[in-house]
PDB file of N, CA and C in Angstrom:
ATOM      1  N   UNK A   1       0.855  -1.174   0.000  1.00  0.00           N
ATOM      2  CA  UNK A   1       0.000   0.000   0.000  1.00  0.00           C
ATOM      3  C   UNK A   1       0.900   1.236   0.000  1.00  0.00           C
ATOM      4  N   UNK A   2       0.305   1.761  -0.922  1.00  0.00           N
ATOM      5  CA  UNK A   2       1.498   2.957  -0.964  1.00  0.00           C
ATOM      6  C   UNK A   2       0.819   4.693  -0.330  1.00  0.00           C
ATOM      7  N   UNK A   3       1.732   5.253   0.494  1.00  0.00           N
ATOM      8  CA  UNK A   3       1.387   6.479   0.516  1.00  0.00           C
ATOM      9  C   UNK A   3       0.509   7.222  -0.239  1.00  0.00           C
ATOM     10  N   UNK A   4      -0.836   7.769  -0.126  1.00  0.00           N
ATOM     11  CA  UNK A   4      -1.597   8.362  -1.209  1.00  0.00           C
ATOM     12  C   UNK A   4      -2.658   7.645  -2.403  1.00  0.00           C
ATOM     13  N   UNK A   5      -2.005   6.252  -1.878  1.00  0.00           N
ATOM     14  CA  UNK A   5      -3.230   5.520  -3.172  1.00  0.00           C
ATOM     15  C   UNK A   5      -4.732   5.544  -2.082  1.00  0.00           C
ATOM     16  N   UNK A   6      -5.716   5.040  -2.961  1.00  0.00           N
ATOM     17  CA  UNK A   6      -6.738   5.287  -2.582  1.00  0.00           C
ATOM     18  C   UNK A   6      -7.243   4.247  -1.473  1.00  0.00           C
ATOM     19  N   UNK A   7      -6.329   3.153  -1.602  1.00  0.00           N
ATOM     20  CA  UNK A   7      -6.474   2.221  -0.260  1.00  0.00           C
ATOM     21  C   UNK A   7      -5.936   3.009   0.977  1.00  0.00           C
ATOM     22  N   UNK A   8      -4.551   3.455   0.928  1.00  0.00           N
ATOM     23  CA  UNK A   8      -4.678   4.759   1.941  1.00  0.00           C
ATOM     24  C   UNK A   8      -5.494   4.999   2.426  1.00  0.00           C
ATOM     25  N   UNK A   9      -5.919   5.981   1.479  1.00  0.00           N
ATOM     26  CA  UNK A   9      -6.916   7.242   1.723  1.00  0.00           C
ATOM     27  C   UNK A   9      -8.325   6.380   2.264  1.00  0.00           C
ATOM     28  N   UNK A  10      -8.713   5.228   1.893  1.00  0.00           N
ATOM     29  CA  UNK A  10     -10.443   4.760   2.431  1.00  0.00           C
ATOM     30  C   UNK A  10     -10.028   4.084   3.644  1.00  0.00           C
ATOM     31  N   UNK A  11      -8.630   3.803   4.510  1.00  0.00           N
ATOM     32  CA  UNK A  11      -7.754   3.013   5.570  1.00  0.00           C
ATOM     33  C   UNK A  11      -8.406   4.223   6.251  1.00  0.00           C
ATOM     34  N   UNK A  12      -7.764   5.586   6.015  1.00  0.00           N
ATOM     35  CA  UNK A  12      -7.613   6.966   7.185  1.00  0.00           C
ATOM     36  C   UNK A  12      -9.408   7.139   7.194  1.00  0.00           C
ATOM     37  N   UNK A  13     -10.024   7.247   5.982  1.00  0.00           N
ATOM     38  CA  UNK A  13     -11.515   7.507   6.460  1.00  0.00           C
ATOM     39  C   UNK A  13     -12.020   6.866   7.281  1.00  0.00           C
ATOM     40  N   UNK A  14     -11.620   5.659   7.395  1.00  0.00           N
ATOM     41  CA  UNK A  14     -12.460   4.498   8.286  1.00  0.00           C
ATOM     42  C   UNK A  14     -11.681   4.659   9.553  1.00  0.00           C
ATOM     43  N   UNK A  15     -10.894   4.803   9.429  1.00  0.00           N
ATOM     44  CA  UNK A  15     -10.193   5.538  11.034  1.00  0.00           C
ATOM     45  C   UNK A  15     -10.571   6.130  11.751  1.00  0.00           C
ATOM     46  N   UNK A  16     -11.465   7.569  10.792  1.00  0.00           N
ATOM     47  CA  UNK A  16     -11.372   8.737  11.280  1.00  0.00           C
ATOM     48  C   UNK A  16     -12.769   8.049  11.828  1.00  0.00           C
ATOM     49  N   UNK A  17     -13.809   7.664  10.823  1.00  0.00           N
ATOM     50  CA  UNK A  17     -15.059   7.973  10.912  1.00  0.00           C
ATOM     51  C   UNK A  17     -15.488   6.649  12.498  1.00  0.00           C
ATOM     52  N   UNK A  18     -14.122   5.763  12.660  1.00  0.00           N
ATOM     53  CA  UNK A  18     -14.586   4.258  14.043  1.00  0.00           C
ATOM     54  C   UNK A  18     -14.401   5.946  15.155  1.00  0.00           C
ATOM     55  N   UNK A  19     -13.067   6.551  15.257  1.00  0.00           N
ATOM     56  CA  UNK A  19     -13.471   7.578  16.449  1.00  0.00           C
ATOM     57  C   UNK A  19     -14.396   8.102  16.414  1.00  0.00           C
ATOM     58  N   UNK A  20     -14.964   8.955  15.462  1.00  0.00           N
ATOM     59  CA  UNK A  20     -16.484   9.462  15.885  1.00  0.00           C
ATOM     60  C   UNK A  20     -17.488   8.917  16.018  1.00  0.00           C
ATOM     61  N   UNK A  21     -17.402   6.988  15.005  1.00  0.00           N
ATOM     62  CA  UNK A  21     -18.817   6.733  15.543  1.00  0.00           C
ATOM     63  C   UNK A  21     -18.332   6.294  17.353  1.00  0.00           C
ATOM     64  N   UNK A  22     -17.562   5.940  17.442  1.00  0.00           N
ATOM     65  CA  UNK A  22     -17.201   5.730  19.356  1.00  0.00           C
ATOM     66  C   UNK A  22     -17.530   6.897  19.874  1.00  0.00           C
ATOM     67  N   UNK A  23     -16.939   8.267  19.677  1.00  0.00           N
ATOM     68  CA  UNK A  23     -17.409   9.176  20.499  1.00  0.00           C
ATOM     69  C   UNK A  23     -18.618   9.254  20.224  1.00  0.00           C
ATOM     70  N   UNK A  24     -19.730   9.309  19.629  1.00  0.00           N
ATOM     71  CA  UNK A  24     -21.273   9.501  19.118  1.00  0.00           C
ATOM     72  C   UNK A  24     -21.473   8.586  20.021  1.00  0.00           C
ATOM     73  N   UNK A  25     -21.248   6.737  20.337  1.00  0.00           N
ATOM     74  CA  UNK A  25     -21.576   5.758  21.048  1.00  0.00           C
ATOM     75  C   UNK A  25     -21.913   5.995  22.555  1.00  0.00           C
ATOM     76  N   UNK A  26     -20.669   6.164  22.787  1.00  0.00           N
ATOM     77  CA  UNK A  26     -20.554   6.931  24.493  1.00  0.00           C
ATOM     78  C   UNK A  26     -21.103   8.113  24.887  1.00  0.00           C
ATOM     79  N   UNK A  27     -21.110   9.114  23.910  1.00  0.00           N
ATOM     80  CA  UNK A  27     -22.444  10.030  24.441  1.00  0.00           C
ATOM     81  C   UNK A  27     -24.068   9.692  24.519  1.00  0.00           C
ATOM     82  N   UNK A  28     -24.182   8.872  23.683  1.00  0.00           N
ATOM     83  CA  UNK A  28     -25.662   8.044  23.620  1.00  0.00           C
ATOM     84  C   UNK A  28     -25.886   7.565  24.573  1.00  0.00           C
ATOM     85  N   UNK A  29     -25.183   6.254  24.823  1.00  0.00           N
ATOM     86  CA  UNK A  29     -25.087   5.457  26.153  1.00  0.00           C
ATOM     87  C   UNK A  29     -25.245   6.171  27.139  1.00  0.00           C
ATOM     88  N   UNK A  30     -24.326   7.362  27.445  1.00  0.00           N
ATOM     89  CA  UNK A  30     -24.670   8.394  28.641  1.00  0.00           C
ATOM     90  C   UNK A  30     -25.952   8.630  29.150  1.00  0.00           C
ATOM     91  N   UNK A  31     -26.129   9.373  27.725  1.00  0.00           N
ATOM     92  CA  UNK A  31     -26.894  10.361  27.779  1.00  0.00           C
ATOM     93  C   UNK A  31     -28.281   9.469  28.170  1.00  0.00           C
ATOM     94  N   UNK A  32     -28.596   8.242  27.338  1.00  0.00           N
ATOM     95  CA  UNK A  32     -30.019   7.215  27.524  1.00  0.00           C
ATOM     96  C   UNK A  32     -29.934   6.661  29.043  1.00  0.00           C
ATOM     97  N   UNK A  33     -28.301   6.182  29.699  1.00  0.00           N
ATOM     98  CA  UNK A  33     -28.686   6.503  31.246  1.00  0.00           C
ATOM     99  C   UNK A  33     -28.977   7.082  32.159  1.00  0.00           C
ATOM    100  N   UNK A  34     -28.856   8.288  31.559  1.00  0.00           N
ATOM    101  CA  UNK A  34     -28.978   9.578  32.615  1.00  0.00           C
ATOM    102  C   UNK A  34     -30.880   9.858  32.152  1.00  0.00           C
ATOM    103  N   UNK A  35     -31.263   9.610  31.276  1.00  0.00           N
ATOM    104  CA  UNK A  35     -32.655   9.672  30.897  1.00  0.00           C
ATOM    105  C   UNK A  35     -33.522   8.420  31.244  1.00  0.00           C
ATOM    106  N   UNK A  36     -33.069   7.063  31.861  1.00  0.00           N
ATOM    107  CA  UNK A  36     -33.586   6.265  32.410  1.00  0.00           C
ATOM    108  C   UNK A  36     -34.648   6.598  33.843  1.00  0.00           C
ATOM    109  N   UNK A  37     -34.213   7.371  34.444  1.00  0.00           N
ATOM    110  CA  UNK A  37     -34.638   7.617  35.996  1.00  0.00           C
ATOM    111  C   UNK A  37     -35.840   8.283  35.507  1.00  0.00           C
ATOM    112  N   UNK A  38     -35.913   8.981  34.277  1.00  0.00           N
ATOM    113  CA  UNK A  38     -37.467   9.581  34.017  1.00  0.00           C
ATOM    114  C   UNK A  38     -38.423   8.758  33.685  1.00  0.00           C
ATOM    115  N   UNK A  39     -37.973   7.488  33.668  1.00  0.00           N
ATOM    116  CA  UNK A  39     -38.632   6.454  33.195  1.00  0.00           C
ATOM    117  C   UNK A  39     -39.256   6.033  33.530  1.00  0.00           C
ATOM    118  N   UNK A  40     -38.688   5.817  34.998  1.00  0.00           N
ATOM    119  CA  UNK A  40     -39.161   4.579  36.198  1.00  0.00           C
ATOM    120  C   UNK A  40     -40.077   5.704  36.980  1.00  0.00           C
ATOM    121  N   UNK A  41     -39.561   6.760  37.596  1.00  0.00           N
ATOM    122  CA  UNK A  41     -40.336   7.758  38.314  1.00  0.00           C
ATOM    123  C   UNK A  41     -40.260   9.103  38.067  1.00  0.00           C
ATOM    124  N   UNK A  42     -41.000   9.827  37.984  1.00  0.00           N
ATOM    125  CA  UNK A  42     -41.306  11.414  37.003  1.00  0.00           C
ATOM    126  C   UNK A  42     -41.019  12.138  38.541  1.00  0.00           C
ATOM    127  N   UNK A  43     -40.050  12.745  38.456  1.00  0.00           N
ATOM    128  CA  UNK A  43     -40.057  14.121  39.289  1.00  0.00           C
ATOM    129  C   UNK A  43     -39.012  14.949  38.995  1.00  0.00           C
ATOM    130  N   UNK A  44     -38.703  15.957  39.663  1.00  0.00           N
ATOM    131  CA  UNK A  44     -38.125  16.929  39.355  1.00  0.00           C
ATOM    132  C   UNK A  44     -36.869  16.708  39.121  1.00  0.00           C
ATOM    133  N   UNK A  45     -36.373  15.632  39.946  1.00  0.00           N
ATOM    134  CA  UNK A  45     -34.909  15.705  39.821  1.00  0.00           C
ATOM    135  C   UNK A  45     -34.942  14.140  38.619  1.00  0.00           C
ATOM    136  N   UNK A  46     -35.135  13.450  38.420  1.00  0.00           N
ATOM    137  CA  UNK A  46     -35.172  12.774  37.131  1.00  0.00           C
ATOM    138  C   UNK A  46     -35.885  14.223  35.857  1.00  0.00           C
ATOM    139  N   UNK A  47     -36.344  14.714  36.128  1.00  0.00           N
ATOM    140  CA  UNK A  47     -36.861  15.325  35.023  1.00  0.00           C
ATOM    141  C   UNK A  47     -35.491  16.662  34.389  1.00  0.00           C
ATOM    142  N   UNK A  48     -34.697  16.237  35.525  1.00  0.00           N
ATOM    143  CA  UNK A  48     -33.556  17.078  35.452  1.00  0.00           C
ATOM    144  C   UNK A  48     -31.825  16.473  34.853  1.00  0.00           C
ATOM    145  N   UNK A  49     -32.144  15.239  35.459  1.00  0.00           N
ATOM    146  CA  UNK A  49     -30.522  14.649  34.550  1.00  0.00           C
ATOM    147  C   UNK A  49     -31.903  14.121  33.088  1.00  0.00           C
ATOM    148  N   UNK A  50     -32.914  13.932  32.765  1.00  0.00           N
ATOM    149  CA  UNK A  50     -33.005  13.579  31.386  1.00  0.00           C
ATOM    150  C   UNK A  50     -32.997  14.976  30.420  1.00  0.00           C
ATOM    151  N   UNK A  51     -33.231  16.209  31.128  1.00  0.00           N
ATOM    152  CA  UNK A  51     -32.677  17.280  30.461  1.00  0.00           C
ATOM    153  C   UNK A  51     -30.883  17.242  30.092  1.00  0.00           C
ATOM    154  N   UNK A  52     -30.155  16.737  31.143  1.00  0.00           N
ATOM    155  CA  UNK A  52     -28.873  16.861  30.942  1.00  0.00           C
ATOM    156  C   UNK A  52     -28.526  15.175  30.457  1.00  0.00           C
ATOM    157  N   UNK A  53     -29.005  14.781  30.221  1.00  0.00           N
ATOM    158  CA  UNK A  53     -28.728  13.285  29.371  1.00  0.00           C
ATOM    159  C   UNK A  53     -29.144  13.734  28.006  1.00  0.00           C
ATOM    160  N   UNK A  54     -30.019  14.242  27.634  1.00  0.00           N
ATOM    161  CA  UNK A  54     -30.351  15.039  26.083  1.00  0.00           C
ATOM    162  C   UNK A  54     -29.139  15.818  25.889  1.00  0.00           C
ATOM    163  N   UNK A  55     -28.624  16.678  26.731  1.00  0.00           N
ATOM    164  CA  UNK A  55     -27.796  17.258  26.306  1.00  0.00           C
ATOM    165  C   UNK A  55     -26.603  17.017  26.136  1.00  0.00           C
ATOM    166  N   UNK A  56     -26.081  15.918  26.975  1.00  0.00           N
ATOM    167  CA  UNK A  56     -25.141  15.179  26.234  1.00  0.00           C
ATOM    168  C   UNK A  56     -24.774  14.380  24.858  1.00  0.00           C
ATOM    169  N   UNK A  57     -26.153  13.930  24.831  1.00  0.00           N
ATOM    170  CA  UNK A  57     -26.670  13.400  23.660  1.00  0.00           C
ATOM    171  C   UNK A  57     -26.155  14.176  22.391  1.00  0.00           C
ATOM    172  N   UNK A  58     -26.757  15.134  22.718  1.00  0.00           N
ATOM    173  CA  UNK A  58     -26.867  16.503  21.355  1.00  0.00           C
ATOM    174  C   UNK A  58     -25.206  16.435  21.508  1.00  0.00           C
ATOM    175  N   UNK A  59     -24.609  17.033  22.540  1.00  0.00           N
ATOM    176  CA  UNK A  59     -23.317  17.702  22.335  1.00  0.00           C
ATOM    177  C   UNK A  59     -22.392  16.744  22.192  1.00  0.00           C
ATOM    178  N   UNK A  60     -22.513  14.878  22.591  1.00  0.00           N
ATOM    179  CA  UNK A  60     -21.419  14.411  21.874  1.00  0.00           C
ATOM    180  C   UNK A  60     -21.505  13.865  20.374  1.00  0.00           C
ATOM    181  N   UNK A  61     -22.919  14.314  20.008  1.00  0.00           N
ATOM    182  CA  UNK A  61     -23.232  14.285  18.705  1.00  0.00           C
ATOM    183  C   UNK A  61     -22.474  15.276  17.731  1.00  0.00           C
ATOM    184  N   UNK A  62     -22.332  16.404  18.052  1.00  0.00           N
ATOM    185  CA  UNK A  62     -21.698  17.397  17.464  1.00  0.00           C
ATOM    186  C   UNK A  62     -20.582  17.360  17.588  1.00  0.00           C
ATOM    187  N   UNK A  63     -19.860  17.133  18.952  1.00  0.00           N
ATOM    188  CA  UNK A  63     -18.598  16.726  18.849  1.00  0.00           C
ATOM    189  C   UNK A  63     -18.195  16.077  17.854  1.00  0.00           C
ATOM    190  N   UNK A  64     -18.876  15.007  18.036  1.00  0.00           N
ATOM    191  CA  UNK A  64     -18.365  13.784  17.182  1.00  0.00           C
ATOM    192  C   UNK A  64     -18.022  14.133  15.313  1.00  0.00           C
ATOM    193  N   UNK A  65     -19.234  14.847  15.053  1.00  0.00           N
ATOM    194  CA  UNK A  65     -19.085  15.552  13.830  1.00  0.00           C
ATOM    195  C   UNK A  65     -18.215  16.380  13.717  1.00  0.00           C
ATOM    196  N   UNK A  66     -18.209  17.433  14.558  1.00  0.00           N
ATOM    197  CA  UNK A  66     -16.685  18.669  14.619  1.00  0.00           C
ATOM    198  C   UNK A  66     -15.554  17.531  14.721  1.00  0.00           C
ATOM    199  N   UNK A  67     -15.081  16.824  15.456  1.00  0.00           N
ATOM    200  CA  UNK A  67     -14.116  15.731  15.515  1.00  0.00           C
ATOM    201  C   UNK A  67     -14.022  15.119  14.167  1.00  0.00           C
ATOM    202  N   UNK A  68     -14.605  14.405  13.555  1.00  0.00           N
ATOM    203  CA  UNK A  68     -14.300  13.982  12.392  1.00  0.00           C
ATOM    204  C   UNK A  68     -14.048  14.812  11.142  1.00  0.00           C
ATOM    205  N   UNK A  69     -14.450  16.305  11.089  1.00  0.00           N
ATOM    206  CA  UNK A  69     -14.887  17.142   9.905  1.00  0.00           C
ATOM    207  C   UNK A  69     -13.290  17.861  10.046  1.00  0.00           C
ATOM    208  N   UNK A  70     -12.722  17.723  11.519  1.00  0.00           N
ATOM    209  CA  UNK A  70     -11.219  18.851  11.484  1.00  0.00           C
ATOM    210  C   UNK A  70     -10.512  17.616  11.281  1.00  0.00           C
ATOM    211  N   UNK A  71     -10.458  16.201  11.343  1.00  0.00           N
ATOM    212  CA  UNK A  71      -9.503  15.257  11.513  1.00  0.00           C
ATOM    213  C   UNK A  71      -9.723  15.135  10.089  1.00  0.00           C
ATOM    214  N   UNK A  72     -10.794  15.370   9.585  1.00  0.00           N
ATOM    215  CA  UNK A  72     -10.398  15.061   7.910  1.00  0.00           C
ATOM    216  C   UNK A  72      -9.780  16.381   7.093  1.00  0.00           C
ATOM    217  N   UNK A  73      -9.917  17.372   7.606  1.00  0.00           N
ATOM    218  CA  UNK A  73      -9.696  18.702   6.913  1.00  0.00           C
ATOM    219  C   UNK A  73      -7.732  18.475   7.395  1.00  0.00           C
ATOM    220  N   UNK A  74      -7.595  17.972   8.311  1.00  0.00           N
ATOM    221  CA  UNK A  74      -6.007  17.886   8.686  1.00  0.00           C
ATOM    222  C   UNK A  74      -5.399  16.879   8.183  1.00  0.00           C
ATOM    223  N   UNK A  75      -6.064  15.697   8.057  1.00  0.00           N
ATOM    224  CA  UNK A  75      -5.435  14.580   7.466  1.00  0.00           C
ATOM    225  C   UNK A  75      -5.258  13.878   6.091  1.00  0.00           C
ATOM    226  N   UNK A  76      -6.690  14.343   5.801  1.00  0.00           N
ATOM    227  CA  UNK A  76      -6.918  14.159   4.341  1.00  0.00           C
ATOM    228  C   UNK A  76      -6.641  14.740   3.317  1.00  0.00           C
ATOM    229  N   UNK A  77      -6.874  16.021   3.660  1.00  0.00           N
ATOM    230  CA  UNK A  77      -6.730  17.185   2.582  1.00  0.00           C
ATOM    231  C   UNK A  77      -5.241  17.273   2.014  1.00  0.00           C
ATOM    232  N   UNK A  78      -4.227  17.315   3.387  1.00  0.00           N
ATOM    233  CA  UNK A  78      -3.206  17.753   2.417  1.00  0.00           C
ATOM    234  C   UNK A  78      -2.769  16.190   1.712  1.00  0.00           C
ATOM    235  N   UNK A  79      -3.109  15.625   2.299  1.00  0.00           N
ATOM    236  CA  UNK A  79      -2.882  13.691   1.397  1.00  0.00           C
ATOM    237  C   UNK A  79      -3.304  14.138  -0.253  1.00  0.00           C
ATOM    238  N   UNK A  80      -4.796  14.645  -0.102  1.00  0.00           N
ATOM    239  CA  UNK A  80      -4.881  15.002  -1.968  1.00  0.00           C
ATOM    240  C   UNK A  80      -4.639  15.591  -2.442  1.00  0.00           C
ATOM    241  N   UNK A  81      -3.824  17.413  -1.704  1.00  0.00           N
ATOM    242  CA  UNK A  81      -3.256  18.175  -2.057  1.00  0.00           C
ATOM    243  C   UNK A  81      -1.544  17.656  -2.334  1.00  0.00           C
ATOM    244  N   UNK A  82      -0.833  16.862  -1.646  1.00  0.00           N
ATOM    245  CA  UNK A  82       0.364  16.809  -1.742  1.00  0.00           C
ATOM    246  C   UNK A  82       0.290  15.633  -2.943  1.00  0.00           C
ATOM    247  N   UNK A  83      -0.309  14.609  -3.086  1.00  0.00           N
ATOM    248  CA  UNK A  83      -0.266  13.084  -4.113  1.00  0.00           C
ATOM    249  C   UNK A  83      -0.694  13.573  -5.134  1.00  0.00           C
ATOM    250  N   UNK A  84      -1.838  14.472  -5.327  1.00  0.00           N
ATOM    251  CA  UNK A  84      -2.482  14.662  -6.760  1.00  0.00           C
ATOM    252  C   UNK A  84      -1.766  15.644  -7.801  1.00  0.00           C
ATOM    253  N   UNK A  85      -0.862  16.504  -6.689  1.00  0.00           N
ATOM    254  CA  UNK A  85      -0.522  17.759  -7.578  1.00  0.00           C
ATOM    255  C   UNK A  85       1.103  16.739  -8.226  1.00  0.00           C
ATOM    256  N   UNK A  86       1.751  15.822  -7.653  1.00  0.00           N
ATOM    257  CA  UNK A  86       2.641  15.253  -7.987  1.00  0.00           C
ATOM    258  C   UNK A  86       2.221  13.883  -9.510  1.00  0.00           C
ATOM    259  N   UNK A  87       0.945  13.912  -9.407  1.00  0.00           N
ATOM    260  CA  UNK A  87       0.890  13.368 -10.567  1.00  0.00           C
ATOM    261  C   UNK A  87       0.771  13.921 -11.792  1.00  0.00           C
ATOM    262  N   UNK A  88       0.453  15.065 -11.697  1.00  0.00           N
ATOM    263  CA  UNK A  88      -0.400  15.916 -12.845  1.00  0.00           C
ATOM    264  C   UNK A  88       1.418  16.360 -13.711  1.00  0.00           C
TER     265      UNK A  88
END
């Protein structure tokens, strides 16, 4: 496998994209335990970590996307900027 071929390049995507689906995983998981207790009994303070279990939810969702969108803008990019301009 050589530097820059396209087996490379679909090796680093699948790299990038197992960390974010893991970080996306573990915020889910969190977040659906911390939203369990609203489940079993409704009050204020369950009605309060399933507000902050959503919000984990949401925010390691976005993470996960910001995480993968700069790990590809850093890793990838110059891979097709530096291999492609050397073929032409």
């Amino acid at each position: 496998m050589e530097l820059g071929s396209a087996e490379h390049k679909r090796k680093l995507m699948t790299a990038i994209l197992r960390v974010a689906l893991k970080t996306a995983t573990l915020g889910l998981i969190i977040g659906i335990l911390m939203i369990i207790p609203m489940v079993v009994r409704l009050n204020d303070f369950s009605l309060g970590l399933a507000y902050v279990g959503f919000a984990i939810i949401l925010g390691s969702q976005v993470y996960a996307t910001i995480l993968a969108w700069k790990k590809y803008q850093k890793i990838i990019k110059p891979f097709d900027a530096m291999y492609n301009s050397n073929k032409d």
